[in-house]
Protein backbone atom coordinates (compact mmCIF):
# COMPACT_ATOMS: atom_id res chain seq x y z
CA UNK A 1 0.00 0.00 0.00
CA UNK A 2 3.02 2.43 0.48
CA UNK A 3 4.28 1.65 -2.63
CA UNK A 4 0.85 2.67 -4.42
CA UNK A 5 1.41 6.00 -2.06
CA UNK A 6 4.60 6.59 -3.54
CA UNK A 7 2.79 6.09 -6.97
CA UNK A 8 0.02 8.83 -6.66
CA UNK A 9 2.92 11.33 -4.53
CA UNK A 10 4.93 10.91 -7.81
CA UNK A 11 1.99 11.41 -10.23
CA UNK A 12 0.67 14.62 -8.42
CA UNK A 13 4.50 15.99 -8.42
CA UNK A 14 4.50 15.48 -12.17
CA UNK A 15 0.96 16.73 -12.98
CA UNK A 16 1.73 19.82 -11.11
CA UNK A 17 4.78 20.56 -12.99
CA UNK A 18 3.24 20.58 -16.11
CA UNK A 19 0.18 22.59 -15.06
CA UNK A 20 -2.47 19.74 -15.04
CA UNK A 21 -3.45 21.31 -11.34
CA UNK A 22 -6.82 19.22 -11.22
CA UNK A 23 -5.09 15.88 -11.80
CA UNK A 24 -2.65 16.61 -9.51
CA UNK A 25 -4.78 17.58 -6.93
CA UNK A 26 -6.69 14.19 -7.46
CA UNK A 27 -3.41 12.28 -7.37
CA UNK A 28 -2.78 14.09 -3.62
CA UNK A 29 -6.04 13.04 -2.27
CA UNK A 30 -6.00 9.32 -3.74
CA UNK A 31 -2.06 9.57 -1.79
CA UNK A 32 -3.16 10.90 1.39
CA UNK A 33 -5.90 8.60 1.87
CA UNK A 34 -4.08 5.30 0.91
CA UNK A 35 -0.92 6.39 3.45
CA UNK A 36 -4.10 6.90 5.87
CA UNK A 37 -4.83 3.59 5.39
CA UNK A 38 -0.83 2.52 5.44
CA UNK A 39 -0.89 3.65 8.47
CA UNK A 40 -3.87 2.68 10.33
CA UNK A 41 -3.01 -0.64 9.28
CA UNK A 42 0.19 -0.43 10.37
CA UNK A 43 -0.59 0.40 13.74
CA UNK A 44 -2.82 -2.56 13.83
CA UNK A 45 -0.56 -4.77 12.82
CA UNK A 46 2.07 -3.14 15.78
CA UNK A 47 -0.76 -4.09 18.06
CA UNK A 48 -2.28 -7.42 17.02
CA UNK A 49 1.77 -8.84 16.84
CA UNK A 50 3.10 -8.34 19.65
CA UNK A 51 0.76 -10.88 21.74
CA UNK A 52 1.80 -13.53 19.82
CA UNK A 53 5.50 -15.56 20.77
CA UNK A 54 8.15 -15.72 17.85
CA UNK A 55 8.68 -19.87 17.90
């Protein structure tokens, strides 16, 4: 899912450079919700883990 992130960041820094402002402003939002989502789920994952014993 970070990698996808990294995807949108990169197509909103190009789309912007070249003047397509409402692209790139749809390529932020599409990146700022899906690191949302990196996140949360990261934190869950942080949580849910650490219960369990490495054997």
């Amino acid at each position: 899912m970070l990698g996808w992130t990294l995807i949108f960041f990169l197509i909103a820094l190009v789309a912007a450079f070249f003047g397509f402002f409402a692209i790139a402003g749809a390529a932020a939002t599409i990146a700022k919700i899906l690191f949302v989502g990196f996140l949360i789920l990261a934190v869950i994952s942080l949580f849910t883990g650490r219960g369990r014993s490495a054997i």
